[in-house]
PDB file of N, CA and C in Angstrom:
ATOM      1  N   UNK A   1       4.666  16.111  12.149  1.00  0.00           N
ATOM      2  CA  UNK A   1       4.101  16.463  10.871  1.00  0.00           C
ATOM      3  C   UNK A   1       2.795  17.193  11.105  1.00  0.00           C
ATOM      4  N   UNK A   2       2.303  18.231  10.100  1.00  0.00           N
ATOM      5  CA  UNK A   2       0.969  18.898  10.457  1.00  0.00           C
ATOM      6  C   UNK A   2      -0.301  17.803  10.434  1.00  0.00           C
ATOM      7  N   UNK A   3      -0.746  18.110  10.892  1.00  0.00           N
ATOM      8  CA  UNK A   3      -2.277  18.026  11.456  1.00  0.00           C
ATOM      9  C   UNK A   3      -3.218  16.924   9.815  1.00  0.00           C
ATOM     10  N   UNK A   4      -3.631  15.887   9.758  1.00  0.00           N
ATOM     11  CA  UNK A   4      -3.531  15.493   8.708  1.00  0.00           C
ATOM     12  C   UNK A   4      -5.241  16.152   8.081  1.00  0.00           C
ATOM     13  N   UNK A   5      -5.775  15.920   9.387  1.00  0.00           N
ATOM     14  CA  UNK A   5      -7.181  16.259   8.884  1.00  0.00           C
ATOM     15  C   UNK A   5      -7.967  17.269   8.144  1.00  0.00           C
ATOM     16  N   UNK A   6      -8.656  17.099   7.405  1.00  0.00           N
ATOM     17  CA  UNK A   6      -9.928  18.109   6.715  1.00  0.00           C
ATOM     18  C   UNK A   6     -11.597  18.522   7.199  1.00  0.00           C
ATOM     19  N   UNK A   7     -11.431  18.876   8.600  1.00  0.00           N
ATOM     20  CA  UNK A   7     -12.995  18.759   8.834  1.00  0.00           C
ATOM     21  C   UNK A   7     -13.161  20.536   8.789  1.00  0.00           C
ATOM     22  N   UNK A   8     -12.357  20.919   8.283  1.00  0.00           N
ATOM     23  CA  UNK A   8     -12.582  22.632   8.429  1.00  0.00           C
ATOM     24  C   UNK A   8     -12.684  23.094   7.005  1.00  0.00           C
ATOM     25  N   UNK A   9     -12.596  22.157   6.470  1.00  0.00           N
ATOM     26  CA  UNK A   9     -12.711  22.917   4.881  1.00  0.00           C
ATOM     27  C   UNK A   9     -13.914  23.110   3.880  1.00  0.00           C
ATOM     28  N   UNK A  10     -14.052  24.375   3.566  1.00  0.00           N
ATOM     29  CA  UNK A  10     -15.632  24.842   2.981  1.00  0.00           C
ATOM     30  C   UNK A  10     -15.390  24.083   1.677  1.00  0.00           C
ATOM     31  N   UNK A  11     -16.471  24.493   0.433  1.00  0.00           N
ATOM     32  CA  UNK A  11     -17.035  24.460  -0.713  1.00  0.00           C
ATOM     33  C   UNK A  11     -15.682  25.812  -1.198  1.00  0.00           C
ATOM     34  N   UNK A  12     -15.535  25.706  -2.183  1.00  0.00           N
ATOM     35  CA  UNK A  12     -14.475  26.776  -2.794  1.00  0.00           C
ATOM     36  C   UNK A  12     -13.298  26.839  -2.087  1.00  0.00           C
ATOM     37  N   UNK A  13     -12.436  26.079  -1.085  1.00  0.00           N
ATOM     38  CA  UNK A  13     -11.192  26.083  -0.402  1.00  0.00           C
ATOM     39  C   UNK A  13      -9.963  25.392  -1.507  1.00  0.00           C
ATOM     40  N   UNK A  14      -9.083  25.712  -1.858  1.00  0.00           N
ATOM     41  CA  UNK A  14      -7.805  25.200  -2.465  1.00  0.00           C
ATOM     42  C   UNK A  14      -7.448  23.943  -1.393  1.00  0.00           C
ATOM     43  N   UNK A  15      -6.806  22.784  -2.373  1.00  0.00           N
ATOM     44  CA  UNK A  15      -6.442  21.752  -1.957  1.00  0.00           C
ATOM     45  C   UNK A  15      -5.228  21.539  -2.906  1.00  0.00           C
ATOM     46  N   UNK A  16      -4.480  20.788  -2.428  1.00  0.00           N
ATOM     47  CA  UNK A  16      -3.393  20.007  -3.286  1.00  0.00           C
ATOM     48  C   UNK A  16      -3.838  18.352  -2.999  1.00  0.00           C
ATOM     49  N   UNK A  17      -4.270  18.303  -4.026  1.00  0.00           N
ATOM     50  CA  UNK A  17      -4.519  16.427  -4.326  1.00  0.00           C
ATOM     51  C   UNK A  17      -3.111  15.900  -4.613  1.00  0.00           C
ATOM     52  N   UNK A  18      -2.597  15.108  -3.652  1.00  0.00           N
ATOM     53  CA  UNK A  18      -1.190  14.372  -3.850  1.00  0.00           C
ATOM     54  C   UNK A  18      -1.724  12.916  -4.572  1.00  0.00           C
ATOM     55  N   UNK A  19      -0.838  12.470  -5.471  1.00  0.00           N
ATOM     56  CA  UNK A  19      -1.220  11.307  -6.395  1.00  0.00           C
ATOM     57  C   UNK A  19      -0.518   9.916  -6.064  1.00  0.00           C
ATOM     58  N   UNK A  20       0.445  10.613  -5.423  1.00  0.00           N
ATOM     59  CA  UNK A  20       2.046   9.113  -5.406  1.00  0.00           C
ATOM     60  C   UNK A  20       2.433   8.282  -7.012  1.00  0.00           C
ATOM     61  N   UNK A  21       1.246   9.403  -8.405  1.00  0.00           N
ATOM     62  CA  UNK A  21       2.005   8.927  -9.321  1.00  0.00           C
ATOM     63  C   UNK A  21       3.110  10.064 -10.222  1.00  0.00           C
ATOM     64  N   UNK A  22       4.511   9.394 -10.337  1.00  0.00           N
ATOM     65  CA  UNK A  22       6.064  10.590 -10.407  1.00  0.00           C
ATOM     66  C   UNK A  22       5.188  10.953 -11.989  1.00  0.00           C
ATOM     67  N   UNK A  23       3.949  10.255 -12.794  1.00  0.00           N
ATOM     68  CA  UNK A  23       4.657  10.563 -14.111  1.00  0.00           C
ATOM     69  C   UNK A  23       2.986  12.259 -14.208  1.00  0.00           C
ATOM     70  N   UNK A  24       1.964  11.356 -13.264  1.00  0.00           N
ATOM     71  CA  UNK A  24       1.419  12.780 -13.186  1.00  0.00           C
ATOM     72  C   UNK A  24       1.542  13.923 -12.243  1.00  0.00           C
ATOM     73  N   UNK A  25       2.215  14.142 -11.283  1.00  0.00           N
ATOM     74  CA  UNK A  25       2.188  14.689 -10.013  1.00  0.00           C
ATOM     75  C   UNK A  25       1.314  15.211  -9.226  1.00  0.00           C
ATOM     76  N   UNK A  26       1.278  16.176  -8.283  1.00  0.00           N
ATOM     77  CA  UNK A  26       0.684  16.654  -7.417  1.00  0.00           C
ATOM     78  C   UNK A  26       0.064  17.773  -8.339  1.00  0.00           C
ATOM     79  N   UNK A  27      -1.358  18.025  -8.212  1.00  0.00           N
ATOM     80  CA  UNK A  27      -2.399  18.846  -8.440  1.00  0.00           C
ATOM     81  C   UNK A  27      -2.661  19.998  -7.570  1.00  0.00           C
ATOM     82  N   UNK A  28      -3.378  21.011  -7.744  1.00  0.00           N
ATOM     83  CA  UNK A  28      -3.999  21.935  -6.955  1.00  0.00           C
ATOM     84  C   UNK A  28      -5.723  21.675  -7.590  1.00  0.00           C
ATOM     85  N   UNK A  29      -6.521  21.658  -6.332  1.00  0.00           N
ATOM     86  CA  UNK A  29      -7.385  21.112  -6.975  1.00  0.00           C
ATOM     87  C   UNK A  29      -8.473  22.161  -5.500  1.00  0.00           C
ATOM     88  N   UNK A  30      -9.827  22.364  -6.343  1.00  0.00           N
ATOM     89  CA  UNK A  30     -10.931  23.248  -5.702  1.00  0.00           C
ATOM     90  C   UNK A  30     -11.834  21.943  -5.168  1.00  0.00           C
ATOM     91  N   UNK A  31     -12.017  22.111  -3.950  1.00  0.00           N
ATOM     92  CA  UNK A  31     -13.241  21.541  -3.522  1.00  0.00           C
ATOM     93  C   UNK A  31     -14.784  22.203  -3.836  1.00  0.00           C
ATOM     94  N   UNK A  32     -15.360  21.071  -4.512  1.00  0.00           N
ATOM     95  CA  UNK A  32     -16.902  21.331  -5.021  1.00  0.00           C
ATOM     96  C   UNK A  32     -18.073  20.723  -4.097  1.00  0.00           C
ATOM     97  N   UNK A  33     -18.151  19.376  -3.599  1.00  0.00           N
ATOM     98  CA  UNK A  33     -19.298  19.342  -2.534  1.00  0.00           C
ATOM     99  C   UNK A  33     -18.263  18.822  -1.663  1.00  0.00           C
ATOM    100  N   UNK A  34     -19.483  18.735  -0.383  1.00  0.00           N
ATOM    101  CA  UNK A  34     -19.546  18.339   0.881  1.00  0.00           C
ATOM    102  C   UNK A  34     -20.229  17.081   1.587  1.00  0.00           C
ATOM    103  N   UNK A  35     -20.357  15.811   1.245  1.00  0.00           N
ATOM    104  CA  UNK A  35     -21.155  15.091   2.122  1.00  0.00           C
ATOM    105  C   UNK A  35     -21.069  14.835   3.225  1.00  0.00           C
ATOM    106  N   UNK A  36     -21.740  14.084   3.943  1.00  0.00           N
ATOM    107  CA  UNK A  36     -21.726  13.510   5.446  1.00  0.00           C
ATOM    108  C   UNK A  36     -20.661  12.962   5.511  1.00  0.00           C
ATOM    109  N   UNK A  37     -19.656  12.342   4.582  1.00  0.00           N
ATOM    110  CA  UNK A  37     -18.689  11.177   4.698  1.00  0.00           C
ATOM    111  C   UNK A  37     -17.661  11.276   4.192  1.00  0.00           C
ATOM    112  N   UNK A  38     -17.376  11.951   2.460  1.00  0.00           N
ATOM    113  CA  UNK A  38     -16.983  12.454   1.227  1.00  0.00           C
ATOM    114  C   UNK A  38     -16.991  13.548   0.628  1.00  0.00           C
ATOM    115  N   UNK A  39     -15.550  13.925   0.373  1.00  0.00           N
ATOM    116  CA  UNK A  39     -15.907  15.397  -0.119  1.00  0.00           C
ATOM    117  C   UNK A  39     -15.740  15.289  -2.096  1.00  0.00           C
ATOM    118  N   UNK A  40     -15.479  16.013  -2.433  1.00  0.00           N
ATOM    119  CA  UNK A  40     -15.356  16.126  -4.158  1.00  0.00           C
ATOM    120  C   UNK A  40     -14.696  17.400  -4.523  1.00  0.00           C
ATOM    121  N   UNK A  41     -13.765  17.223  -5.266  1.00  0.00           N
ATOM    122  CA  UNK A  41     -12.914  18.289  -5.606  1.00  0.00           C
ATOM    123  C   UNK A  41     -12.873  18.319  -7.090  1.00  0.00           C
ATOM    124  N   UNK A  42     -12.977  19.577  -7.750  1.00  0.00           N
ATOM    125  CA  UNK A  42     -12.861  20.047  -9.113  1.00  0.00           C
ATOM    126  C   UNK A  42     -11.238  20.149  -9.513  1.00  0.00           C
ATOM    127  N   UNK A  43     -10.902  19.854 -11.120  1.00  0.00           N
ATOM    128  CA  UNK A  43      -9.373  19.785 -11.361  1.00  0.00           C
ATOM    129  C   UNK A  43      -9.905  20.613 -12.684  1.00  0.00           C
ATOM    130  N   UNK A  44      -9.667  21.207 -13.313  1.00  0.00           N
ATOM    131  CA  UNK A  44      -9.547  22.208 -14.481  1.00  0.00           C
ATOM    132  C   UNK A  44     -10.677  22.456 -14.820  1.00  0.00           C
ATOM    133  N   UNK A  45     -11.808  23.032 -14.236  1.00  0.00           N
ATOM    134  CA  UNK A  45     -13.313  23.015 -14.225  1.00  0.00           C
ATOM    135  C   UNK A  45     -14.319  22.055 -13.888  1.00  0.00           C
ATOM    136  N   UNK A  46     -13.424  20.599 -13.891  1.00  0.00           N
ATOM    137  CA  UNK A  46     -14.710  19.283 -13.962  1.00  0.00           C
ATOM    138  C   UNK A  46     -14.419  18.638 -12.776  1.00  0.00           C
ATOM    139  N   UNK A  47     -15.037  18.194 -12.286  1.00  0.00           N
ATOM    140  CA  UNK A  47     -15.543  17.212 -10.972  1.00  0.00           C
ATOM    141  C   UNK A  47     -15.187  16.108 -11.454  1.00  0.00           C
ATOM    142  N   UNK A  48     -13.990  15.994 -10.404  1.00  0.00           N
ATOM    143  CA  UNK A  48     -13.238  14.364 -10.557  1.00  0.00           C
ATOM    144  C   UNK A  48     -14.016  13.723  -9.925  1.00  0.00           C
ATOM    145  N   UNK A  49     -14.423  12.033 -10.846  1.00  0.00           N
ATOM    146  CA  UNK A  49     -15.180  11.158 -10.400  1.00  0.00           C
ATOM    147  C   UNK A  49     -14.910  10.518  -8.783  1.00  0.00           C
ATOM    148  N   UNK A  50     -13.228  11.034  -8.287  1.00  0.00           N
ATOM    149  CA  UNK A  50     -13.100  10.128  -6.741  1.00  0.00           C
ATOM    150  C   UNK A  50     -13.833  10.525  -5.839  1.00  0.00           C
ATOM    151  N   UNK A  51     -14.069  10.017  -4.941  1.00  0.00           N
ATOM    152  CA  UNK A  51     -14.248  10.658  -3.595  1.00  0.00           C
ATOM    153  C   UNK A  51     -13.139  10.310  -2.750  1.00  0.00           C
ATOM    154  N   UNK A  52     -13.246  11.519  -1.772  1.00  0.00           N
ATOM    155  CA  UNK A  52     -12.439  11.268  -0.654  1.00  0.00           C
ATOM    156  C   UNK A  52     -12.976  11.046   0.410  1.00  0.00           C
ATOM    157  N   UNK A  53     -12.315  10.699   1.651  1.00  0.00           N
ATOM    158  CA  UNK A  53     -12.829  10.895   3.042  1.00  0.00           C
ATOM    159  C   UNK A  53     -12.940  12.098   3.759  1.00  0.00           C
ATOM    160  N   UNK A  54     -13.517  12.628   4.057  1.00  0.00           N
ATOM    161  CA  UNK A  54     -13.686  13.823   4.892  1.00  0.00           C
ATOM    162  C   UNK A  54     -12.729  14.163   5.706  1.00  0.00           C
ATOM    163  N   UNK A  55     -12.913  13.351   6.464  1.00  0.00           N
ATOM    164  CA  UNK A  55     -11.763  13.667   7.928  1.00  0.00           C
ATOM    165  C   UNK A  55     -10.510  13.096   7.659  1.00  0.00           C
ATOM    166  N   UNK A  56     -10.139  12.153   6.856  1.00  0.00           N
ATOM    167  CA  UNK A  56      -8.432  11.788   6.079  1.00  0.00           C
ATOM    168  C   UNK A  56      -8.073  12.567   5.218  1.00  0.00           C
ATOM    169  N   UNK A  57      -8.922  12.710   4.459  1.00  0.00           N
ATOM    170  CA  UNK A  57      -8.129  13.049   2.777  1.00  0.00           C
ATOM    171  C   UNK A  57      -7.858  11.733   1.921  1.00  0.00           C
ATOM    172  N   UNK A  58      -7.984  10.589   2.229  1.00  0.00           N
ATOM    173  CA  UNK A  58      -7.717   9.496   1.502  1.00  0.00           C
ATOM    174  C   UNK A  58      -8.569   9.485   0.312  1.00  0.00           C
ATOM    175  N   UNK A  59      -8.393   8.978  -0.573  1.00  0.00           N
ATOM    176  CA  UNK A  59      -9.194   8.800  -1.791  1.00  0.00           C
ATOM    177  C   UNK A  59     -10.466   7.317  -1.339  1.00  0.00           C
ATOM    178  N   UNK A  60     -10.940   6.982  -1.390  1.00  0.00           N
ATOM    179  CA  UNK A  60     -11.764   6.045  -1.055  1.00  0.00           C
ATOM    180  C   UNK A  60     -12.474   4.711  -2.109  1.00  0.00           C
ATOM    181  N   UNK A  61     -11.826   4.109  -2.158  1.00  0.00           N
ATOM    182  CA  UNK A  61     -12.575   2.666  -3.264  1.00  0.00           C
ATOM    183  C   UNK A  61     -11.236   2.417  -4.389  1.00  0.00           C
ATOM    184  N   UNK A  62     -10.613   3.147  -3.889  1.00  0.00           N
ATOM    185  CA  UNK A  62      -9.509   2.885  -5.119  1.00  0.00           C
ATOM    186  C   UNK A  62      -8.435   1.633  -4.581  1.00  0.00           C
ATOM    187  N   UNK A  63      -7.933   0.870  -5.842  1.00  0.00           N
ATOM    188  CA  UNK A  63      -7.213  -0.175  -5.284  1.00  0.00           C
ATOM    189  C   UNK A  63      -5.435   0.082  -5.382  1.00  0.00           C
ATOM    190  N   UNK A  64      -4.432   0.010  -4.671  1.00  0.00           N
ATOM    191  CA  UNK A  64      -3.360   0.262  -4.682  1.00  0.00           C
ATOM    192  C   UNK A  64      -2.991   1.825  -4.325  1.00  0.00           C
ATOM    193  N   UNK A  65      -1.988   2.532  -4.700  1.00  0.00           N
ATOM    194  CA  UNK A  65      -1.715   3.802  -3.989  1.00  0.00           C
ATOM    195  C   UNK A  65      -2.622   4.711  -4.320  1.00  0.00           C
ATOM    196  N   UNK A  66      -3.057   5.128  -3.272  1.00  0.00           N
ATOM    197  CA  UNK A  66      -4.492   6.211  -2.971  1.00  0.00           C
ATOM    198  C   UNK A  66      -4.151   7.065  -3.153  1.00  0.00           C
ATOM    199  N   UNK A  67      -4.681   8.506  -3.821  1.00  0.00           N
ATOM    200  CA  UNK A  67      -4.358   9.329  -3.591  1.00  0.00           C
ATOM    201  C   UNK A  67      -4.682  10.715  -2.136  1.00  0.00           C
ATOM    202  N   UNK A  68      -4.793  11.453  -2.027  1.00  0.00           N
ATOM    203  CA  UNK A  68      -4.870  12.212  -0.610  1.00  0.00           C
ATOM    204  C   UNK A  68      -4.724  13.595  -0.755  1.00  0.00           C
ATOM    205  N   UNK A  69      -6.227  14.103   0.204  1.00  0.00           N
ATOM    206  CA  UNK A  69      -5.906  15.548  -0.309  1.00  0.00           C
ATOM    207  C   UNK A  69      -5.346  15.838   0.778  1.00  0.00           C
ATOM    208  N   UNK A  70      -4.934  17.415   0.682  1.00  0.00           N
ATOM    209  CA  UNK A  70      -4.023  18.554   1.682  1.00  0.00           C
ATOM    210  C   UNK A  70      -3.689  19.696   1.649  1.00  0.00           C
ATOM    211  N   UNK A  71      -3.981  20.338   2.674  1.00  0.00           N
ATOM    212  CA  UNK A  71      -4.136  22.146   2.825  1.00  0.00           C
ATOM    213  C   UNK A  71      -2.976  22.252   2.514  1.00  0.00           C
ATOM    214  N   UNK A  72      -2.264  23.190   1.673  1.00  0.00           N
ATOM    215  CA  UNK A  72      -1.337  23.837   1.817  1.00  0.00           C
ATOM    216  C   UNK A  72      -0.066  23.879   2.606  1.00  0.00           C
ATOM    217  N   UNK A  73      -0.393  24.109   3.480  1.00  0.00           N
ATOM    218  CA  UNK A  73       0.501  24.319   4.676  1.00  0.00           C
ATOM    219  C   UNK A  73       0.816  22.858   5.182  1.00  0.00           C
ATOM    220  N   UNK A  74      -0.294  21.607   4.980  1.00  0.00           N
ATOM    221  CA  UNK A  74       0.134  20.059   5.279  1.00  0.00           C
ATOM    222  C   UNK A  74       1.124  19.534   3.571  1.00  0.00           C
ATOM    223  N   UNK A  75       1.024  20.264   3.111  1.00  0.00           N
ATOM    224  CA  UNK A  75       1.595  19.715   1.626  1.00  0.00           C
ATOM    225  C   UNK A  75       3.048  20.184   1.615  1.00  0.00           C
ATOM    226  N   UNK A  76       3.159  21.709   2.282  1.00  0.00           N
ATOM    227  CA  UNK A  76       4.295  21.926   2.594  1.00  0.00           C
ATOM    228  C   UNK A  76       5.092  21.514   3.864  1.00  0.00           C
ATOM    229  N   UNK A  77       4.899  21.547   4.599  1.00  0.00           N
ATOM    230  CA  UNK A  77       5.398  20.763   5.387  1.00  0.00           C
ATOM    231  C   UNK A  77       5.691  18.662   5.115  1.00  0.00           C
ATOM    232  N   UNK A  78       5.117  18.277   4.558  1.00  0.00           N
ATOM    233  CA  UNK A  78       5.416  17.129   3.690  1.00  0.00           C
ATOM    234  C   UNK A  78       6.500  17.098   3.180  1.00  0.00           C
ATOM    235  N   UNK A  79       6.626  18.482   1.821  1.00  0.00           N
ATOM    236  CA  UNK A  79       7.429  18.609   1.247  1.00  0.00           C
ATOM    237  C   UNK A  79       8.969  19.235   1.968  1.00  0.00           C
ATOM    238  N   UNK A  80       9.042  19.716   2.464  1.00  0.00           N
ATOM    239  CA  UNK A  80      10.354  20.329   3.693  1.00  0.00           C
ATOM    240  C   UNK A  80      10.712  18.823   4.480  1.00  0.00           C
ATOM    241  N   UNK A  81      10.090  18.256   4.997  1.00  0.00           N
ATOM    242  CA  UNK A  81      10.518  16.983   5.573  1.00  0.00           C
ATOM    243  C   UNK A  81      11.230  15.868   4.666  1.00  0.00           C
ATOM    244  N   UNK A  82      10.371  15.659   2.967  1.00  0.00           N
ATOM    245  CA  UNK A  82      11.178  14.878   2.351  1.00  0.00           C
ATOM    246  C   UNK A  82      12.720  15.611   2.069  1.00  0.00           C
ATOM    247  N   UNK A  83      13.132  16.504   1.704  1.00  0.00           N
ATOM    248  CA  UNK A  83      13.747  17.617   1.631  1.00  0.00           C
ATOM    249  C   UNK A  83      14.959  17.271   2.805  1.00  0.00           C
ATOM    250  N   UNK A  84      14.594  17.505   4.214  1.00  0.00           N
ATOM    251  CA  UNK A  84      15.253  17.585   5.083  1.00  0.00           C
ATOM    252  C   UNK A  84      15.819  15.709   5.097  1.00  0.00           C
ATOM    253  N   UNK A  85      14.896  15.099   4.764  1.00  0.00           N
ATOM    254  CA  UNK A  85      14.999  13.628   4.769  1.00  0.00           C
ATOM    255  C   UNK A  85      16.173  13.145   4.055  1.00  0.00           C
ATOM    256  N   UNK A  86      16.205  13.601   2.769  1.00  0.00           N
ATOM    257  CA  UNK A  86      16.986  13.752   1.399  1.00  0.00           C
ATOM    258  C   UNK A  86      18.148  14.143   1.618  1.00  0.00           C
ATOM    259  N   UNK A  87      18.644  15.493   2.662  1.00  0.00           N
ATOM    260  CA  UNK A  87      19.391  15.827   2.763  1.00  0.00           C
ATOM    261  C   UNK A  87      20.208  14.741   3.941  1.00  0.00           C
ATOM    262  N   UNK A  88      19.833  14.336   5.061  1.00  0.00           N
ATOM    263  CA  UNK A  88      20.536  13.944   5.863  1.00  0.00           C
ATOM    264  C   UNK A  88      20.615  12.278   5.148  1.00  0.00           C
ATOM    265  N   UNK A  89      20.045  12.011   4.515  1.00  0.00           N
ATOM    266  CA  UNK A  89      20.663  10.486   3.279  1.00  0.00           C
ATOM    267  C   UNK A  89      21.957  10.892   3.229  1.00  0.00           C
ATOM    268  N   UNK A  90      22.025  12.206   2.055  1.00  0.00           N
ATOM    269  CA  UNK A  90      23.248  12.414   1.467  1.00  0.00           C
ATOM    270  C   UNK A  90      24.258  12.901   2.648  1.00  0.00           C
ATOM    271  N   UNK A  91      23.832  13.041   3.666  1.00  0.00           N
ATOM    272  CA  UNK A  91      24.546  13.239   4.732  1.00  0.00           C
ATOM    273  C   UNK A  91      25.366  11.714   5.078  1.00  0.00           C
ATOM    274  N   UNK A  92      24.834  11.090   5.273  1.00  0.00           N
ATOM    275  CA  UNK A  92      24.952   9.794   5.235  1.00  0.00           C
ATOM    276  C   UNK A  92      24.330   9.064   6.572  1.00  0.00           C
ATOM    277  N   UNK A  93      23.348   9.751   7.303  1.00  0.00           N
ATOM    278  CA  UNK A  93      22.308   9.268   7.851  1.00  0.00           C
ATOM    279  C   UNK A  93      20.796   8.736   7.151  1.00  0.00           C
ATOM    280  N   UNK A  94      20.632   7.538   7.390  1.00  0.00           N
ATOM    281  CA  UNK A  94      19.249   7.423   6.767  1.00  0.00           C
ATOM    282  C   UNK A  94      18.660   6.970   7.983  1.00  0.00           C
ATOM    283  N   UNK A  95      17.407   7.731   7.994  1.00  0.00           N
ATOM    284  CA  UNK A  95      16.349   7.509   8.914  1.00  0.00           C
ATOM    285  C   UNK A  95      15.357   6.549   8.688  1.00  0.00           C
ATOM    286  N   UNK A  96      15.082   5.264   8.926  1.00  0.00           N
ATOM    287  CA  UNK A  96      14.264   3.805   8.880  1.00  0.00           C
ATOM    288  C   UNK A  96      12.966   4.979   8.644  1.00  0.00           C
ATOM    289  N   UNK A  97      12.039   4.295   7.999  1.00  0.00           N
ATOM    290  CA  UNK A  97      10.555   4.238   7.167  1.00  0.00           C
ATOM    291  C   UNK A  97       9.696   4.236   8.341  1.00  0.00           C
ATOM    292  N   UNK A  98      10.333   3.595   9.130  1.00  0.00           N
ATOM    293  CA  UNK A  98       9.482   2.811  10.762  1.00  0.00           C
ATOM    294  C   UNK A  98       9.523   3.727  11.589  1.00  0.00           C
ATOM    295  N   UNK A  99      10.251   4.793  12.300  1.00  0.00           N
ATOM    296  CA  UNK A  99      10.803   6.007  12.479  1.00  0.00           C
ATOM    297  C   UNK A  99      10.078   7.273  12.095  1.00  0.00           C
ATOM    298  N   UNK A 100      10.096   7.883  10.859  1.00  0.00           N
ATOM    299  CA  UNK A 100       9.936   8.717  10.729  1.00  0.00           C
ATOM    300  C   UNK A 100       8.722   9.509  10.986  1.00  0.00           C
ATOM    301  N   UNK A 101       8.045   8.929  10.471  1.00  0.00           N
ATOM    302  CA  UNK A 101       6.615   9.531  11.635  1.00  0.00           C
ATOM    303  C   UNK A 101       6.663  10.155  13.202  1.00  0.00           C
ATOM    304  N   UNK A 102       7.722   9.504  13.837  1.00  0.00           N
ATOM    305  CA  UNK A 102       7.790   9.914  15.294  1.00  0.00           C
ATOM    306  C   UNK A 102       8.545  10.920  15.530  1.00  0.00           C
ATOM    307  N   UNK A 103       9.335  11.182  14.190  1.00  0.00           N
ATOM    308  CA  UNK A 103      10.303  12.475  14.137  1.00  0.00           C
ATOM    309  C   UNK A 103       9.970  13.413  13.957  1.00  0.00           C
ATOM    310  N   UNK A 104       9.818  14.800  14.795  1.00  0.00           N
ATOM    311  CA  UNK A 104       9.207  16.259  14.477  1.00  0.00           C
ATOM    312  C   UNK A 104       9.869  16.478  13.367  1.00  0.00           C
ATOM    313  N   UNK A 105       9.490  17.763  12.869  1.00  0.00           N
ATOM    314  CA  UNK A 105      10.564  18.354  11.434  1.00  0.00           C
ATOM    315  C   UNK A 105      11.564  19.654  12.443  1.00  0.00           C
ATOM    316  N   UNK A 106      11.052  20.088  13.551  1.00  0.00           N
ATOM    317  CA  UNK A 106      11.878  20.421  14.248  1.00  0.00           C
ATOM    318  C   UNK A 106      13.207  19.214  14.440  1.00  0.00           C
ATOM    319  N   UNK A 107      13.416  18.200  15.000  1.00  0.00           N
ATOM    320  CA  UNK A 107      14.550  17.502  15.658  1.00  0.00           C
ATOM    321  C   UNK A 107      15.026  16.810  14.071  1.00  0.00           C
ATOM    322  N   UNK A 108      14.425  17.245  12.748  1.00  0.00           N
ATOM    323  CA  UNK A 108      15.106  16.845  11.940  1.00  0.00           C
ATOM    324  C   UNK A 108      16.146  17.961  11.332  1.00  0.00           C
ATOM    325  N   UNK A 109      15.917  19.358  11.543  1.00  0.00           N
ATOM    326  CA  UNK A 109      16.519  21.008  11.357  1.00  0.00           C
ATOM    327  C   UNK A 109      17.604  20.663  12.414  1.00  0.00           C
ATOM    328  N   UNK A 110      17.283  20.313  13.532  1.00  0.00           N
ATOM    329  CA  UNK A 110      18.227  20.321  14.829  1.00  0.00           C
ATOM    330  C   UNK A 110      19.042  19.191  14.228  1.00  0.00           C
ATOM    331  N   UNK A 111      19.026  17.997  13.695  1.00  0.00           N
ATOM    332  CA  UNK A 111      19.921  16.855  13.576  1.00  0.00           C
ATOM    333  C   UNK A 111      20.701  17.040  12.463  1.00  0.00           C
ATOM    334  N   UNK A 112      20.155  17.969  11.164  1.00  0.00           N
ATOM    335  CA  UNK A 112      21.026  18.477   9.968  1.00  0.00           C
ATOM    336  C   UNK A 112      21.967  19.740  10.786  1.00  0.00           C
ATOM    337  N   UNK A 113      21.550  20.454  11.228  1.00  0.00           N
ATOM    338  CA  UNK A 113      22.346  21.264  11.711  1.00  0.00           C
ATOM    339  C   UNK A 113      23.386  21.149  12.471  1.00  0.00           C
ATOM    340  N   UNK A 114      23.847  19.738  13.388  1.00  0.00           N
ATOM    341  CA  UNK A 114      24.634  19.401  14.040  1.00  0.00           C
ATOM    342  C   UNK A 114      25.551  18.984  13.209  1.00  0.00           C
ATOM    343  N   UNK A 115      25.070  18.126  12.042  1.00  0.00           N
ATOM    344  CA  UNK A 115      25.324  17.802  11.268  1.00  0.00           C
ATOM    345  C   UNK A 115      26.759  18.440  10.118  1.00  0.00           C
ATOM    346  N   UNK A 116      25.719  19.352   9.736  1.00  0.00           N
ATOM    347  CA  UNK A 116      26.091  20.219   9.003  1.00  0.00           C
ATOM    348  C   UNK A 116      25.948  21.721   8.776  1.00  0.00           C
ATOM    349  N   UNK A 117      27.398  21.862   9.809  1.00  0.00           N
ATOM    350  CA  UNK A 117      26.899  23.666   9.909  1.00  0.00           C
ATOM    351  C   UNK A 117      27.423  24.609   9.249  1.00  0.00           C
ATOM    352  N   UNK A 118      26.659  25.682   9.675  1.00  0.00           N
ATOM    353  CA  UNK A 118      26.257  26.883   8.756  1.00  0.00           C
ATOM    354  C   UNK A 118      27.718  27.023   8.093  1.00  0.00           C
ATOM    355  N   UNK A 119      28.072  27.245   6.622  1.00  0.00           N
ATOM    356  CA  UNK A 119      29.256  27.736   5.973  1.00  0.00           C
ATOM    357  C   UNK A 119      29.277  29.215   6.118  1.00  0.00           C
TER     358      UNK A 119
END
């Protein structure tokens, strides 16, 4: 999976704030400051009260599912893996929770494809 961290990201960089809630979803959201520890990201002009962690993306002080920011390119790749994940279910492989982390998204393309080839 990509690279999870945020220590490269300026003041004005695009983020996708992931929520883990289905009924609001995933945001695109502007980063506004920078602290030593915490960053702060803007959602439709205003500065959401969370903070995050700098170097995670985790949301920080919140109780139960956190939310988490992510570049682009870590949001997509997220998204292609559930995707590829989804598909080899209906394949009728399911890959354990415990697992998947250790699985590239390469050897998951390679395992659908053995799978199920090209028509």
């Amino acid at each position: 999976m990509a690279a999870t961290g945020l220590a490269d990201v300026k003041v004005g960089d695009p983020l996708v704030l992931v929520t883990g809630n289905r009924f609001r979803g995933d945001e695109p959201v502007t980063v506004s400051r920078i602290g030593t520890k915490y960053l702060y990201v803007t959602l439709h002009g205003h500065e959401r009260r969370e903070r995050f962690d700098r170097k995670t993306g985790v949301e920080e002080g919140n109780v139960g599912i956190r939310a988490r920011l992510m570049t682009q390119p870590q949001y997509d790749e997220m998204k292609q893996r559930e995707s590829l994940f989804m598909e080899l279910l209906a394949a009728g492989i399911n890959v354990k929770h415990e697992v998947r982390p250790e699985v590239t998204t390469d050897q998951l393309r390679a395992l659908l494809a053995v799978i199920k080839p090209a028509a």
